[in-house]
Protein backbone atom coordinates (compact mmCIF):
# COMPACT_ATOMS: atom_id res chain seq x y z
CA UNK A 1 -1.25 4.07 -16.17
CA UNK A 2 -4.22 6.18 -14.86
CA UNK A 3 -5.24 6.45 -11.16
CA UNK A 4 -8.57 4.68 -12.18
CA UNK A 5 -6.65 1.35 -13.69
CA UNK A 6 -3.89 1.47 -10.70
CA UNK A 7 -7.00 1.93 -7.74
CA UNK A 8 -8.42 -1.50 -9.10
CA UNK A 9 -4.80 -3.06 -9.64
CA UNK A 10 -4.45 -1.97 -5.93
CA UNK A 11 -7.42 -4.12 -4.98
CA UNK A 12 -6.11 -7.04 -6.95
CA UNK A 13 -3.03 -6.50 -4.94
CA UNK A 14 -5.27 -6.75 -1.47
CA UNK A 15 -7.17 -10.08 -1.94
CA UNK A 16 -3.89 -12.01 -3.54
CA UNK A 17 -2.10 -10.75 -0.20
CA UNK A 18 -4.77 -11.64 2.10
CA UNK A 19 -5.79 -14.87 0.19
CA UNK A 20 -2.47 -16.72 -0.08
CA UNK A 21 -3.41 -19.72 1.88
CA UNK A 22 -6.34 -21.07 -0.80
CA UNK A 23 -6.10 -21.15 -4.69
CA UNK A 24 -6.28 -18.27 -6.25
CA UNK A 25 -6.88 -17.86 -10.45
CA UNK A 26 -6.99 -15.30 -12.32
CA UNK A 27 -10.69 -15.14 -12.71
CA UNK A 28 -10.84 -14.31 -9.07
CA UNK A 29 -8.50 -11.85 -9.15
CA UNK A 30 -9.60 -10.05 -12.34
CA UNK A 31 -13.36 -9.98 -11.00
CA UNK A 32 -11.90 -8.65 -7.74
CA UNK A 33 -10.84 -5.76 -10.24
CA UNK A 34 -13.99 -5.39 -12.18
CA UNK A 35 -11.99 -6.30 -15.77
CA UNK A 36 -12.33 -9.44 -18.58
CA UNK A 37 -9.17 -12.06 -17.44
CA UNK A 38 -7.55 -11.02 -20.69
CA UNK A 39 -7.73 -7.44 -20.00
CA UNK A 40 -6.73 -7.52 -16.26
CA UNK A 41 -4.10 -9.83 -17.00
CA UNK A 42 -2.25 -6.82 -19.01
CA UNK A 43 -2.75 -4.17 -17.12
CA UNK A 44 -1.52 -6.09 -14.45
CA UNK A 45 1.62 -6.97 -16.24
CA UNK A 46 1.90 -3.78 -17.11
CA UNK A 47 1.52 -2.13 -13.50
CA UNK A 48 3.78 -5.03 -11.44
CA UNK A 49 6.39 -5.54 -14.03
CA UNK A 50 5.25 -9.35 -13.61
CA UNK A 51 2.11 -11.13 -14.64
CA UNK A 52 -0.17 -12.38 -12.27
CA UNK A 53 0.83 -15.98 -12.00
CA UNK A 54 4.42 -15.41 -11.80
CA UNK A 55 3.83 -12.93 -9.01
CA UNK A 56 1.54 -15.19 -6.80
CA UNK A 57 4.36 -17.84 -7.29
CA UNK A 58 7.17 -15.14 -5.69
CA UNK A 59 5.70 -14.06 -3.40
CA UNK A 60 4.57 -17.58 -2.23
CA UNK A 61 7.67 -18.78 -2.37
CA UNK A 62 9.43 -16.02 -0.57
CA UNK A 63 7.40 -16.15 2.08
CA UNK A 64 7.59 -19.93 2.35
CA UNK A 65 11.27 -19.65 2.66
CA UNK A 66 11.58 -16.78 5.48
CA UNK A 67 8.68 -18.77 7.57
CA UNK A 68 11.23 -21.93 6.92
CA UNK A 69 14.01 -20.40 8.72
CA UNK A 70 11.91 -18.02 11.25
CA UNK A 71 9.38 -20.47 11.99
CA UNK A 72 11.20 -23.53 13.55
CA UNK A 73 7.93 -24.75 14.95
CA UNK A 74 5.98 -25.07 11.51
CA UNK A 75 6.80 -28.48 9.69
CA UNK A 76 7.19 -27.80 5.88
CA UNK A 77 3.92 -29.61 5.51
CA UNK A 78 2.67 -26.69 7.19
CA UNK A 79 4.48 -23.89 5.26
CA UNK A 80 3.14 -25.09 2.24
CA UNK A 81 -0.38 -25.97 3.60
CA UNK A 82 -0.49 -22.13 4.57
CA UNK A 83 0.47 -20.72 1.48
CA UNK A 84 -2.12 -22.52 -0.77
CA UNK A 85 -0.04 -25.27 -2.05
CA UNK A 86 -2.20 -28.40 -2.96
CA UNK A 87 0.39 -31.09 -2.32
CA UNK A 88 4.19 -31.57 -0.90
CA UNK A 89 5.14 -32.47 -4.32
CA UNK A 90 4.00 -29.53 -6.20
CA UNK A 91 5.46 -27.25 -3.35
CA UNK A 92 8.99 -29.13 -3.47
CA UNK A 93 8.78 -28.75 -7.04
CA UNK A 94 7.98 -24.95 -7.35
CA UNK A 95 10.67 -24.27 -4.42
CA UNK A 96 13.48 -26.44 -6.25
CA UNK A 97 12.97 -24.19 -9.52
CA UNK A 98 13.28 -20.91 -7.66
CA UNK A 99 16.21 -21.66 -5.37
CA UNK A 100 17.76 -24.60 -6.46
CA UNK A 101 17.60 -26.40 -3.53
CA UNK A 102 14.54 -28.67 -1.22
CA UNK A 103 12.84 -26.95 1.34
CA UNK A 104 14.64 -29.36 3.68
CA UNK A 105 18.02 -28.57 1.57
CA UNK A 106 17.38 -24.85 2.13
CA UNK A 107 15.92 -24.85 5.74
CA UNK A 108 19.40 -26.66 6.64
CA UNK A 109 21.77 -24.30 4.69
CA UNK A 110 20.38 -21.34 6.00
CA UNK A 111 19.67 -19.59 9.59
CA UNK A 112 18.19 -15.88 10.38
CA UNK A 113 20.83 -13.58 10.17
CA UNK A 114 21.42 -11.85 13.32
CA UNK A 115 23.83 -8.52 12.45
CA UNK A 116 22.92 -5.11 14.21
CA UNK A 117 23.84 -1.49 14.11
CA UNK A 118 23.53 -0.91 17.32
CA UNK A 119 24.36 -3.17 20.11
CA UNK A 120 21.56 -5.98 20.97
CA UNK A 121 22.02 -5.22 24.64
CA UNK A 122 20.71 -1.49 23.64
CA UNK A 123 17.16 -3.59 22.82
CA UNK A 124 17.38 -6.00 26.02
CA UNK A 125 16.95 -2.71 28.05
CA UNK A 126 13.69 -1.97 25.99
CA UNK A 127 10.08 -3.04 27.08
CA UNK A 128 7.98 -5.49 24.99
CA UNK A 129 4.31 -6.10 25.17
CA UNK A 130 2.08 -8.31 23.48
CA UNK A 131 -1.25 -5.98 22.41
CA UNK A 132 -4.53 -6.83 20.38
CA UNK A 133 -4.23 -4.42 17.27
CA UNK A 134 -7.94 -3.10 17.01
CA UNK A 135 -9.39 -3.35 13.33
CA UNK A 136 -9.27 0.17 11.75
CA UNK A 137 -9.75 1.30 8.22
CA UNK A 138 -6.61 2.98 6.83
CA UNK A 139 -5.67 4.96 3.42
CA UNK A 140 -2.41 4.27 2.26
CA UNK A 141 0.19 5.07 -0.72
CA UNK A 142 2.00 2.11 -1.86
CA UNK A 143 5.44 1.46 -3.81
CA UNK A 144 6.53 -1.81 -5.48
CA UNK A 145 10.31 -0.53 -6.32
CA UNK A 146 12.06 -1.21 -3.05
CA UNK A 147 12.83 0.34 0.51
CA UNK A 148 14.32 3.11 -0.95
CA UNK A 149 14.41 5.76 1.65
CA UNK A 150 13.82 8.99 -0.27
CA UNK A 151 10.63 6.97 -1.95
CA UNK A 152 9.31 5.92 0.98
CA UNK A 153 9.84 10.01 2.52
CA UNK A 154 8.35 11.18 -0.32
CA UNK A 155 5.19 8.55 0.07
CA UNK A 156 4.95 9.76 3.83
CA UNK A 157 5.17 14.13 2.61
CA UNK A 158 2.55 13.12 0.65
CA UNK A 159 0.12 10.94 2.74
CA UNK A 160 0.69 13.60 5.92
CA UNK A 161 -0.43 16.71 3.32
CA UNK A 162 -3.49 15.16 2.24
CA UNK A 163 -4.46 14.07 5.55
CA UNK A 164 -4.10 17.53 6.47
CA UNK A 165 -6.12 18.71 3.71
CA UNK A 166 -9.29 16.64 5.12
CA UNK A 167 -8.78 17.99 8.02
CA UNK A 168 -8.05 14.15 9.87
CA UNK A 169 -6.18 14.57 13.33
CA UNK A 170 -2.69 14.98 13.73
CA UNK A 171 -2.25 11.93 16.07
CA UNK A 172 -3.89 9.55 14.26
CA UNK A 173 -2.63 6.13 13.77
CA UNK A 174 0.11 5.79 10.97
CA UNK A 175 1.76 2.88 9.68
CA UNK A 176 4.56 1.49 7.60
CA UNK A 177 4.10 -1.68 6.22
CA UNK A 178 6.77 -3.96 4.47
CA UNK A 179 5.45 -6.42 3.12
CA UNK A 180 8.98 -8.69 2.19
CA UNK A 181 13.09 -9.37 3.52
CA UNK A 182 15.14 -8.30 1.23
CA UNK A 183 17.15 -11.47 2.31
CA UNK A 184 14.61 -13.54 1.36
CA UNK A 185 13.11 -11.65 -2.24
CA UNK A 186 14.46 -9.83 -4.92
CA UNK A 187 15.05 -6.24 -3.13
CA UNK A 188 13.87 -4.39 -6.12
CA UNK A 189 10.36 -5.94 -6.04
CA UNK A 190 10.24 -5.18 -2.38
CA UNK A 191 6.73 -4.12 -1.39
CA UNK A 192 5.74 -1.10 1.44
CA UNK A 193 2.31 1.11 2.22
CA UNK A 194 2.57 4.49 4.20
CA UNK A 195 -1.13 4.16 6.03
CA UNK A 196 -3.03 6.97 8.14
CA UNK A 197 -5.89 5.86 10.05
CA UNK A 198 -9.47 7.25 8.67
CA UNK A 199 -12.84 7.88 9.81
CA UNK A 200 -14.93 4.79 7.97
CA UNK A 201 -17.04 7.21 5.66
CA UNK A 202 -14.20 8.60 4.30
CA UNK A 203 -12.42 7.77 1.03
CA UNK A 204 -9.02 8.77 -0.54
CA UNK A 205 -8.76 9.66 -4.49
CA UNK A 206 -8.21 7.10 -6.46
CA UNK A 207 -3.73 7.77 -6.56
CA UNK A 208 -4.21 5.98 -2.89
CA UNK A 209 -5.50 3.21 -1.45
CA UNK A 210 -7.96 1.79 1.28
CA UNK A 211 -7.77 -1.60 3.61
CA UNK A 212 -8.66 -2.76 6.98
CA UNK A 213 -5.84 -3.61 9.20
CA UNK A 214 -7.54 -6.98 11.11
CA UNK A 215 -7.68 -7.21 14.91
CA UNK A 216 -4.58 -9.19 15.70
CA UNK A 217 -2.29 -10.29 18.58
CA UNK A 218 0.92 -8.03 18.10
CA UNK A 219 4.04 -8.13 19.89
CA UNK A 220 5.16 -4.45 20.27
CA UNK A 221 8.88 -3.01 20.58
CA UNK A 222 8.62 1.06 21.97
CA UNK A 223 11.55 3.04 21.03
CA UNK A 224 13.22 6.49 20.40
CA UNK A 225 14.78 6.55 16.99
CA UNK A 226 15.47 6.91 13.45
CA UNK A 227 13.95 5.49 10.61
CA UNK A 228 17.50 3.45 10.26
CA UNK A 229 17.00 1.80 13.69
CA UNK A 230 13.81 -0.17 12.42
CA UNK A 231 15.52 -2.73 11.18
CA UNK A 232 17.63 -3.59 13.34
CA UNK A 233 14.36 -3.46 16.15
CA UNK A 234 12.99 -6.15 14.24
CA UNK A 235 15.82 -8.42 13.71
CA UNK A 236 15.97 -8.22 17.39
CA UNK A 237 12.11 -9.31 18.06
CA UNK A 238 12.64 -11.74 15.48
CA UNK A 239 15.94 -13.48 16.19
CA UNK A 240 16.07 -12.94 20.34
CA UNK A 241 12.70 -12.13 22.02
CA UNK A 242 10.45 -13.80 19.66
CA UNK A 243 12.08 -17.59 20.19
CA UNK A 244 13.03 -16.62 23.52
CA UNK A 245 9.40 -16.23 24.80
CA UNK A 246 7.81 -19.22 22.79
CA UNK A 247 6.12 -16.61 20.45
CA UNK A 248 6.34 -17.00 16.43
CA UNK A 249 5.15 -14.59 13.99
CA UNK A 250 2.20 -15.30 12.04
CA UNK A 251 1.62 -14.88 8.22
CA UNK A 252 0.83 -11.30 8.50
CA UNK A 253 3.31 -8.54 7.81
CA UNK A 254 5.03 -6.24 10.88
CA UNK A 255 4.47 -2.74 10.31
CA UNK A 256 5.61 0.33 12.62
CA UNK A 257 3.29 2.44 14.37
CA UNK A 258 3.59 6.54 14.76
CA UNK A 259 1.34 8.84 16.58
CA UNK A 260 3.25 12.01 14.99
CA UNK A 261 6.07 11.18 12.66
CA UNK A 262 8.87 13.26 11.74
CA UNK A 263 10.12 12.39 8.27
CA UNK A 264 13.42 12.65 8.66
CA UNK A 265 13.93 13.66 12.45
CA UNK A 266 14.07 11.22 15.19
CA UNK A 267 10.32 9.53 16.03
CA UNK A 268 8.81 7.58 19.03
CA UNK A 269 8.00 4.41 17.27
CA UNK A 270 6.49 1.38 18.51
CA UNK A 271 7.50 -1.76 16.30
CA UNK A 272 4.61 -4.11 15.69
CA UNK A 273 4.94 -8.06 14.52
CA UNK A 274 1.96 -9.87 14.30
CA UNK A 275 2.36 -12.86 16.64
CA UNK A 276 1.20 -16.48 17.40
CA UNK A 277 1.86 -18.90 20.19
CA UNK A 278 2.42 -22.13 18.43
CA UNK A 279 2.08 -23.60 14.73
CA UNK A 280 -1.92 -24.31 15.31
CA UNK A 281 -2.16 -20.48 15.24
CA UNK A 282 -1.90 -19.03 12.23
């Protein structure tokens, strides 16, 4: 598929990610997109692997199922109510035919896994502070196949080039974004952007992306390490400090920050989870 179709696929991708609490149909989306229904529905098929429909209802569900278990202060009333679903019926039914069990069922079975690398005392000993991320325009590179690590080097070798092509300052803001837990999705499908902050007039070619990352709350984890040691920073916020200081993540995805980023070489990164104080937050 040409960089033309995949740069309007892209913003398809956007507004069903930032729009998951109200209906969405495919009209919307395809209009987003500039393309008939019909015609948008294949090429989206063709890019994700999954049509439209079926991928709303996924990634719904997944994320209704990791804010079950993370998010001890949200009823399932209000899972569902912030992911779009019209009724408790229709959500029990959709979540039944996915995993085979009730929310309730599920929210019982299960509980946030908790295993690390490196010791969770290593983290205790490392400073967290709750920020405002300010709202900046960022290009990014996306893959849909996975956190595979070579992919996701090879996204960043390529991002870092063209930024130095336009000339855009070494230090600017870059970010990681994963989008899904492989324990709670289909690790294949798994969904990450490698972002560079730029200027507002500026705009990529049409192989990358553009977005605004929103002024948020953020709880923020600083630390000297490897790309390996990111996950086992945010199982940490998650599972310890998160609960531990009344905070609970909101619907929006955690990224990691970098000021200069060493592909493969040890980075100072700063590990960011958008954050809210109770369930009325969202």
């Amino acid at each position: 598929m040409n960089s033309f179709y995949t740069s309007r696929i892209r913003k398809s991708l956007d507004y069903i990610e930032d729009n998951l609490d109200k209906a969405i149909t495919l009209e919307d989306i395809a209009s987003r997109a500039h393309y008939s229904p019909y015609h948008f529905h294949r090429l989206f098929s063709e890019f994700c692997g999954e049509t439209p429909g079926n991928f709303i209802n996924r990634i719904r569900l997944e994320k209704a199922a990791w804010h079950l278990i993370h998010c001890e202060d949200l009823t399932i009333t209000d899972v569902l109510y912030k992911l779009g679903y019209s009724s408790p019926q229709t959500f029990s039914r959709a979540f039944k035919q996915f995993y085979s069990l009730s929310p309730r069922e599920y929210r019982v079975k299960y509980k946030p896994k908790a295993t690390y690398k490196k010791n969770p005392r290593f983290f205790d000993s490392l400073k967290i502070t709750i920020e405002k991320q300010p709202s900046v325009k960022v290009a990014y590179i996306d893959s849909m196949q996975g956190y595979d690590s070579n992919l996701i080097s090879s996204n960043w070798e390529r991002l870092l080039n063209w930024a130095h092509s336009e000339g855009l300052d070494s230090k600017a803001l870059k970010m990681g974004i994963s989008y899904d837990d492989p324990d709670f999705s289909e690790p294949q499908k798994n969904r990450h952007k490698v972002c560079i902050e730029i200027p507002e007039e500026l705009e990529p070619p049409p192989h990358m992306g553009t977005m605004r990352v929103n002024d948020t709350p953020i709880a923020c984890l600083s630390l000297k390490g490897y790309p390996k040691d990111i996950k086992d920073g945010f199982m940490f916020m998650y599972n310890h400090w998160l609960p531990k200081n009344s905070f609970y993540p909101s619907m929006k995805p955690p990224y990691e920050a970098y000021r200069s980023l060493d592909v493969k070489g040890i980075n100072n990164i700063t590990l960011c989870i958008p954050i809210r104080k109770h369930s009325k937050i969202c």
